[in-house]
N, C-alpha and C. Protein backbone atom coordinates (compact mmCIF):
# COMPACT_ATOMS: atom_id res chain seq x y z
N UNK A 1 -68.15 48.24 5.35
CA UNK A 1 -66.97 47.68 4.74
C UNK A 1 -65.86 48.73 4.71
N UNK A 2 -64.81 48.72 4.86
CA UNK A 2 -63.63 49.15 5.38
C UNK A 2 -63.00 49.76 3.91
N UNK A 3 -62.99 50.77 3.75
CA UNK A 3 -62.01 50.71 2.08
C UNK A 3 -60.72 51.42 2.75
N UNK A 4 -59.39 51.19 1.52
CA UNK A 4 -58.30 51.71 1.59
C UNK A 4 -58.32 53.31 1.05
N UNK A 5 -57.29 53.91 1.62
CA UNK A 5 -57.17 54.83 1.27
C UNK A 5 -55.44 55.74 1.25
N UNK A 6 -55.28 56.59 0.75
CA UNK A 6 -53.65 56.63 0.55
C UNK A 6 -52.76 56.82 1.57
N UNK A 7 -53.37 56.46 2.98
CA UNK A 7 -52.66 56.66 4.17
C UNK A 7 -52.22 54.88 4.49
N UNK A 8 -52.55 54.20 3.57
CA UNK A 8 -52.81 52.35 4.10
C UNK A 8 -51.68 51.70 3.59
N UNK A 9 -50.58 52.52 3.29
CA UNK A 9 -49.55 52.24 2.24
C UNK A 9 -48.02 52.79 3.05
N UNK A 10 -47.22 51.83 2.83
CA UNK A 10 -45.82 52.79 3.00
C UNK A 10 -45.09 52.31 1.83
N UNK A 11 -44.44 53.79 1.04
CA UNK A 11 -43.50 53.16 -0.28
C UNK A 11 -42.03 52.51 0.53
N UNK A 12 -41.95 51.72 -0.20
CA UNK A 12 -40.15 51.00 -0.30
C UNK A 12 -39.80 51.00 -1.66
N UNK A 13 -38.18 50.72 -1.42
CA UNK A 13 -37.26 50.01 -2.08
C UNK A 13 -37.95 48.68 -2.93
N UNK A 14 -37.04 48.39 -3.57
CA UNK A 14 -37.20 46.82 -4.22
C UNK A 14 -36.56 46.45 -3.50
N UNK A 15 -37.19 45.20 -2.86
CA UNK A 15 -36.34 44.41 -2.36
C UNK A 15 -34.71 43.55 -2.72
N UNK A 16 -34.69 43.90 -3.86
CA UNK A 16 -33.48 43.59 -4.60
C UNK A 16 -32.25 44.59 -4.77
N UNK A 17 -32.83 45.85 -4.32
CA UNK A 17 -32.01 47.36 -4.83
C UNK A 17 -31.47 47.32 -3.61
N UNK A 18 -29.93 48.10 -3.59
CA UNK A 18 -28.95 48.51 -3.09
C UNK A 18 -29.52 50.07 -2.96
N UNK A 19 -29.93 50.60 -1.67
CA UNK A 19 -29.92 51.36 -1.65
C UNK A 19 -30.93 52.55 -2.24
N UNK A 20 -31.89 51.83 -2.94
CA UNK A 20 -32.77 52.32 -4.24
C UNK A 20 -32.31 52.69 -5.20
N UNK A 21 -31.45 52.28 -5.20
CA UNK A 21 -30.21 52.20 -7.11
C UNK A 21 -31.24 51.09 -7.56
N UNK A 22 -31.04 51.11 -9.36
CA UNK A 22 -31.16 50.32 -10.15
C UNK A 22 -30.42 48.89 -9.94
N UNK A 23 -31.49 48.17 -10.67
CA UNK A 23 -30.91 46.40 -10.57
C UNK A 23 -30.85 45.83 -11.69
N UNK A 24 -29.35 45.72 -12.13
CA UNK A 24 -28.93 45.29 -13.38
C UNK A 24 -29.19 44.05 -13.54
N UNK A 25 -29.37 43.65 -14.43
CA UNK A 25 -30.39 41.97 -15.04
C UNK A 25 -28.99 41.56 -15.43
N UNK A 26 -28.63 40.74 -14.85
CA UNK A 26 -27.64 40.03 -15.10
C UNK A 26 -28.07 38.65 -15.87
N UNK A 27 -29.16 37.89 -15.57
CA UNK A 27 -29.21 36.74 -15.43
C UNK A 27 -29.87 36.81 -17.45
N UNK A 28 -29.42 35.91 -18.41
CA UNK A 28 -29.67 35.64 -19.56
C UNK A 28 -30.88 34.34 -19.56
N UNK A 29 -31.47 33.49 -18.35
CA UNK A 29 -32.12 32.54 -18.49
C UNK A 29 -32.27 32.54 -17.46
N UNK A 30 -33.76 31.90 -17.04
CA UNK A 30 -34.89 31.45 -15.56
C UNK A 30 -33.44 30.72 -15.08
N UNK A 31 -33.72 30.71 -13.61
CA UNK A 31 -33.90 31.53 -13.27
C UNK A 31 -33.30 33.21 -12.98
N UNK A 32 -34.23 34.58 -13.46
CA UNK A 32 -33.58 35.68 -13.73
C UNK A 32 -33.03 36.00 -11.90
N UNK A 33 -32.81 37.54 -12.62
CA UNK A 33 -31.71 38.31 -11.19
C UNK A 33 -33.22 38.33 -10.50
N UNK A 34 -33.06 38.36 -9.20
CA UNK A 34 -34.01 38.80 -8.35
C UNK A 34 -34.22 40.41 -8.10
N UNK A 35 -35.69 40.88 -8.52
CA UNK A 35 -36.28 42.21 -8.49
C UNK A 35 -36.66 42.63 -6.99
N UNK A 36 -37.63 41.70 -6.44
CA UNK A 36 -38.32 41.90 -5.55
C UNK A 36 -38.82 40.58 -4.75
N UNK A 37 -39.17 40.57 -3.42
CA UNK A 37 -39.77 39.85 -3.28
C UNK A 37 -41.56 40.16 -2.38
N UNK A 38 -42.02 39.79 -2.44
CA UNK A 38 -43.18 40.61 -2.29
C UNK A 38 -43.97 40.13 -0.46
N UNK A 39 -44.68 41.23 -0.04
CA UNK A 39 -44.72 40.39 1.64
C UNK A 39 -45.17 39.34 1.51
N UNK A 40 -44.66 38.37 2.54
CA UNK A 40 -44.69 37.14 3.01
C UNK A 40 -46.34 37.15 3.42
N UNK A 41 -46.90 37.92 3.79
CA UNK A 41 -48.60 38.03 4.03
C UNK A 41 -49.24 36.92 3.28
N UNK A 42 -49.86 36.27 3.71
CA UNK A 42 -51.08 35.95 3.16
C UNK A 42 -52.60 36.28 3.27
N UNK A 43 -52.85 37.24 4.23
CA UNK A 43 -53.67 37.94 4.09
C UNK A 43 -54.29 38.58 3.12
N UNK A 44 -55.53 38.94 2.24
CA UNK A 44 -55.72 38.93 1.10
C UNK A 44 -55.92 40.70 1.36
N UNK A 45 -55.80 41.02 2.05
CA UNK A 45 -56.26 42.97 2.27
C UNK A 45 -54.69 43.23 2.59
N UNK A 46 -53.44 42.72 2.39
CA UNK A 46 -51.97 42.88 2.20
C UNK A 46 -51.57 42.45 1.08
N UNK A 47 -50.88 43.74 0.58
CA UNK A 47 -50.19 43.48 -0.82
C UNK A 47 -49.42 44.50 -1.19
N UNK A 48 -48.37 44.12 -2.00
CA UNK A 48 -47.32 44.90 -2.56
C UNK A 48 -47.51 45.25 -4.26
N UNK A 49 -48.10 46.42 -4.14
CA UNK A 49 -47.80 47.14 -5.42
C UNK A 49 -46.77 47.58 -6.15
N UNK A 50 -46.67 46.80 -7.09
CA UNK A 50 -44.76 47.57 -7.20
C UNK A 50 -44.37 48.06 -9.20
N UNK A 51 -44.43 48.84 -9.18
CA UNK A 51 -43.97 49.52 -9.90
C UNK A 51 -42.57 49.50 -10.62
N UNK A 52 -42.43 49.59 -11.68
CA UNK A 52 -40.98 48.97 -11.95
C UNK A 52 -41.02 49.58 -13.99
N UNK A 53 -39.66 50.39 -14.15
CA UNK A 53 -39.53 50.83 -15.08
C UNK A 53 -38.19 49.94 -15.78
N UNK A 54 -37.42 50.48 -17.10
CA UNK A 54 -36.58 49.68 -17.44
C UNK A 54 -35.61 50.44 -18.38
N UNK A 55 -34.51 50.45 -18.27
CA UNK A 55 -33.54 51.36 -19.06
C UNK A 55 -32.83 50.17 -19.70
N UNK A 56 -32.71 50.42 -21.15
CA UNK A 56 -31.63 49.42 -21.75
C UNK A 56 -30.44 50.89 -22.11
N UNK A 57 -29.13 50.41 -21.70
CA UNK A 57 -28.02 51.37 -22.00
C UNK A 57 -27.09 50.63 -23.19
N UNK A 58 -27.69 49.45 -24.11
CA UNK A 58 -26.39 49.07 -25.08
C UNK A 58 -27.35 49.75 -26.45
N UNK A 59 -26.57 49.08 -27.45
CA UNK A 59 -26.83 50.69 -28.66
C UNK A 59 -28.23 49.55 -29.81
N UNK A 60 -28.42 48.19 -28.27
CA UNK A 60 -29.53 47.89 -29.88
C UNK A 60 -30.72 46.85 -28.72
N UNK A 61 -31.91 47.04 -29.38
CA UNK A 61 -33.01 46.40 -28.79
C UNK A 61 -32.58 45.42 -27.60
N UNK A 62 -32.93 45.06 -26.63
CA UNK A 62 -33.29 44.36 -25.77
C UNK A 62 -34.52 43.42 -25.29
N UNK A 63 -34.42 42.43 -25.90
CA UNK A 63 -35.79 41.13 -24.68
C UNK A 63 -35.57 41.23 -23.39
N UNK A 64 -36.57 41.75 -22.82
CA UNK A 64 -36.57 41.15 -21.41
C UNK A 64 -37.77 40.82 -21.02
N UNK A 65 -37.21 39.73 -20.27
CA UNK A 65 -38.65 38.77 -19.42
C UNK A 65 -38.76 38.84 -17.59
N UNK A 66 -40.06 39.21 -17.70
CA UNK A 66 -40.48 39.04 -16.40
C UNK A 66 -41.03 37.81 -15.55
N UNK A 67 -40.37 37.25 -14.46
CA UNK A 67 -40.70 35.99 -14.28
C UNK A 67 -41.66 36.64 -12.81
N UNK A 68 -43.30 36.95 -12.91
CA UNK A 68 -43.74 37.35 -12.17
C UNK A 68 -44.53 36.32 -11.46
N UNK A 69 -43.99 36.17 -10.31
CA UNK A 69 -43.86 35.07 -9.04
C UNK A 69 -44.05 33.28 -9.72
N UNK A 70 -43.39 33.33 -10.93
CA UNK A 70 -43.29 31.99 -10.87
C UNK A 70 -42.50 31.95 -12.09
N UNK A 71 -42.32 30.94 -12.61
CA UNK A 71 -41.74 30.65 -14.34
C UNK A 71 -42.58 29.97 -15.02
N UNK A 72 -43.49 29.87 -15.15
CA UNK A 72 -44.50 28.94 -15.87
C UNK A 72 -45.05 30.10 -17.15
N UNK A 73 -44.74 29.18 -18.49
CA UNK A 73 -44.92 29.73 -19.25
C UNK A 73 -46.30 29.82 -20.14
N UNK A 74 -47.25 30.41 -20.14
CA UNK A 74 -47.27 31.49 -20.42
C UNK A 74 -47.68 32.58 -18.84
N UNK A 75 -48.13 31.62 -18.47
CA UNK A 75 -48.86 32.59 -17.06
C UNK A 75 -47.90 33.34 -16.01
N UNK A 76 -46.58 33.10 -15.88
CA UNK A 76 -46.52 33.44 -14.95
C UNK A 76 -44.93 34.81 -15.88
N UNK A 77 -45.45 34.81 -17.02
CA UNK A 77 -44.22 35.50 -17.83
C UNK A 77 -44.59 36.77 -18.24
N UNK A 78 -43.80 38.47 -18.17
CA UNK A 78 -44.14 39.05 -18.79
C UNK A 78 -42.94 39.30 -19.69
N UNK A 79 -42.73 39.21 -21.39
CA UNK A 79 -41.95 39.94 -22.46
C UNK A 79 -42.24 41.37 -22.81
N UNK A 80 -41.15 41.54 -22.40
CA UNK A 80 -41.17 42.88 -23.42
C UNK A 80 -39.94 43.92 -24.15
N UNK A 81 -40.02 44.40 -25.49
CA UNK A 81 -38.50 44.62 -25.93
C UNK A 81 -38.49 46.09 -25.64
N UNK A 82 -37.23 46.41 -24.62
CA UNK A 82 -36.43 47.81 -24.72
C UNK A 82 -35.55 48.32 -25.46
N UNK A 83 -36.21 49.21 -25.98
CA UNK A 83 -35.57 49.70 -27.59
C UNK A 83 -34.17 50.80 -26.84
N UNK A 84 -33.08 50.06 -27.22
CA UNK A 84 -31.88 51.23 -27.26
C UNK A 84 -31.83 52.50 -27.03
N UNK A 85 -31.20 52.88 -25.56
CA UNK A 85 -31.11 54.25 -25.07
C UNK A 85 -31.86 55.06 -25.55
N UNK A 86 -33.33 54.94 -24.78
CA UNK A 86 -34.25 55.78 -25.33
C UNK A 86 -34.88 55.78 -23.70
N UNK A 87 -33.80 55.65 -22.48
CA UNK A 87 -34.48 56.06 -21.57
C UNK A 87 -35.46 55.42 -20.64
N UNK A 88 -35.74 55.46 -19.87
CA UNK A 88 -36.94 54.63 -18.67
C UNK A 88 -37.99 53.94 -19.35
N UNK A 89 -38.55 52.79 -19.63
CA UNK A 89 -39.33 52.44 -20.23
C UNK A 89 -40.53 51.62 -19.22
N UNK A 90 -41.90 52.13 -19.01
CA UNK A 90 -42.62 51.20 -17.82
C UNK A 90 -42.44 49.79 -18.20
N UNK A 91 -42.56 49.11 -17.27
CA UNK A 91 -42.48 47.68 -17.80
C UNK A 91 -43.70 46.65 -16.78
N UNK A 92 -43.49 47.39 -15.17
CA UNK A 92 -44.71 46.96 -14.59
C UNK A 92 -45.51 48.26 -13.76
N UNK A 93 -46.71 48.30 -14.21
CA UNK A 93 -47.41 49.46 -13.54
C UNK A 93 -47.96 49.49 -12.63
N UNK A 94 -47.63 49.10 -11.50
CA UNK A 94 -48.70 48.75 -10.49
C UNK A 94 -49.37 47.65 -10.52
N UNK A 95 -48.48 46.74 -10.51
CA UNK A 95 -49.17 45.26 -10.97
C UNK A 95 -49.10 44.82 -8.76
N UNK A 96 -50.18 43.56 -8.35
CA UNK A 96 -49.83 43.43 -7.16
C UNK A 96 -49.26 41.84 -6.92
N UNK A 97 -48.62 41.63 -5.89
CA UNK A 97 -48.18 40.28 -5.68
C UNK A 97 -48.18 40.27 -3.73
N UNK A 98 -48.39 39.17 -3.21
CA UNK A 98 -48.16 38.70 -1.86
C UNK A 98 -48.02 37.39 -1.98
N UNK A 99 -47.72 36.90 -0.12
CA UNK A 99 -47.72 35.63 -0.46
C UNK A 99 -46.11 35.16 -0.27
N UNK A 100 -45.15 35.96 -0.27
CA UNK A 100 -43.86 35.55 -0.97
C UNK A 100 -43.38 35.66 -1.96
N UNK A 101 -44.57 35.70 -3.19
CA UNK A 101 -43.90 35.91 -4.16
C UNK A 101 -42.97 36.56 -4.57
N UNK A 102 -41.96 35.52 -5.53
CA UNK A 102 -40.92 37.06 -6.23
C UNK A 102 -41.01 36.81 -7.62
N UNK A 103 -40.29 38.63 -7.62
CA UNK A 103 -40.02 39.25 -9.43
C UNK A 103 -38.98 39.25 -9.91
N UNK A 104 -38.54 37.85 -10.79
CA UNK A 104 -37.33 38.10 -10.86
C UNK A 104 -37.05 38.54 -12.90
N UNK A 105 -35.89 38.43 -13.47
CA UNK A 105 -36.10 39.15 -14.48
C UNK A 105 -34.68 38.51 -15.29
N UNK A 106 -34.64 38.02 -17.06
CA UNK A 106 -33.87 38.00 -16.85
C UNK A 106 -33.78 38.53 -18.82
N UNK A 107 -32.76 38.60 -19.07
CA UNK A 107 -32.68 39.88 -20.98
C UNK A 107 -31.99 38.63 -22.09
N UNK A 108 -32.33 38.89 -23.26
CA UNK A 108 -31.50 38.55 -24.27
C UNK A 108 -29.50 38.58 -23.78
N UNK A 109 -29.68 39.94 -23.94
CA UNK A 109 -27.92 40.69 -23.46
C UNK A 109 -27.98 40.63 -22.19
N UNK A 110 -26.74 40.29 -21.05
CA UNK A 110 -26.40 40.43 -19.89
C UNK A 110 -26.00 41.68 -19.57
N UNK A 111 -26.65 42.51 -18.64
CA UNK A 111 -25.87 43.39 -18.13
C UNK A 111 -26.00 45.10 -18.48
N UNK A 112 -26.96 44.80 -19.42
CA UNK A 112 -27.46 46.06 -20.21
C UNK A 112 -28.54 46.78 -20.19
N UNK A 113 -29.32 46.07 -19.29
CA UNK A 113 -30.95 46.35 -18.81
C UNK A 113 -30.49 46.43 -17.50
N UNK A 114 -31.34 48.14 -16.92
CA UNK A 114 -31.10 48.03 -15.68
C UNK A 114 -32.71 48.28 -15.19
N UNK A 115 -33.31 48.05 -14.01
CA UNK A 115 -34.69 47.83 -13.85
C UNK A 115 -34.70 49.12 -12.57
N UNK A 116 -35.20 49.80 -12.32
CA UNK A 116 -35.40 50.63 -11.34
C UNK A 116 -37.42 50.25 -10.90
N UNK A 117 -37.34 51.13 -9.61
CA UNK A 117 -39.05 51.06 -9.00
C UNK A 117 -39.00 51.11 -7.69
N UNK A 118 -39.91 51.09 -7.13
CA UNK A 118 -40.60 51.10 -6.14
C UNK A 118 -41.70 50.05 -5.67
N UNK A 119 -42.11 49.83 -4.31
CA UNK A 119 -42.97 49.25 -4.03
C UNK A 119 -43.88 49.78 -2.82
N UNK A 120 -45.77 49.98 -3.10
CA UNK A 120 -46.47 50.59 -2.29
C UNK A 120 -47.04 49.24 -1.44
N UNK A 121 -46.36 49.14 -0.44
CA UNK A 121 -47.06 47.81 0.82
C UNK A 121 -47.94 48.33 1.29
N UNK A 122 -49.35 47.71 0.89
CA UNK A 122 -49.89 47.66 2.18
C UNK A 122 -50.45 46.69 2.57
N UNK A 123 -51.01 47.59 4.14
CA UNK A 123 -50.65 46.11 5.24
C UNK A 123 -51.65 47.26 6.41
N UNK A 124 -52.01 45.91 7.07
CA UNK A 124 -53.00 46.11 7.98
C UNK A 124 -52.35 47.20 9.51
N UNK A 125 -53.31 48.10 9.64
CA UNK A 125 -52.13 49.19 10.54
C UNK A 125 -52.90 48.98 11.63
């Protein structure tokens, strides 16, 4: 049996990032700003690991919701509150998605949550 190993991977961008800049959550309600979208693979030994932290820059708590590859509530939602300029906060750790799926995201406040990350693809070489 074949295992992975840390050569089976190439990091990217979010598919949503300019450049690998941060992606400001614009969106206040489903559907949120688009994070990522994850490979189109359906192959089950392809997948996108993606990593994703969260800065709130206004001076008071923040909701934000993760609409991870779907909107169905409760399953397909992650909440969580970013407490006021206190800096990068994880929000997804290496969670995986394929398939197409996307991560999209959207806050209480517009415009004040910005989402930064990365994504480790892998994919059959």
């Amino acid at each position: 049996m074949y295992q992975r190993d840390y050569r089976d991977y190439r990091k990217r961008q979010l598919s949503g990032s300019a450049d690998g800049r941060g992606i400001k959550v614009a969106a206040t309600a489903t559907p949120g700003t688009l994070i990522h979208t994850a490979t189109d693979s359906q192959a089950m030994n392809e997948w996108d690991e993606i990593w994703i932290s969260a800065v709130n820059t206004s001076a008071s708590a923040v909701k934000l919701t993760i609409e991870w590859g779907g909107t169905t509530s409760p399953d397909d939602l992650i909440e969580v509150t970013i407490p006021a300029e206190q800096g990068l906060q994880a929000v997804i750790p290496g969670h995986v998605l394929h398939n197409g799926a996307a991560v999209r995201a959207f806050a209480d406040t517009a415009d004040v949550v910005v989402l930064h990350g990365y994504v480790n693809r892998y994919e059959a070489f």
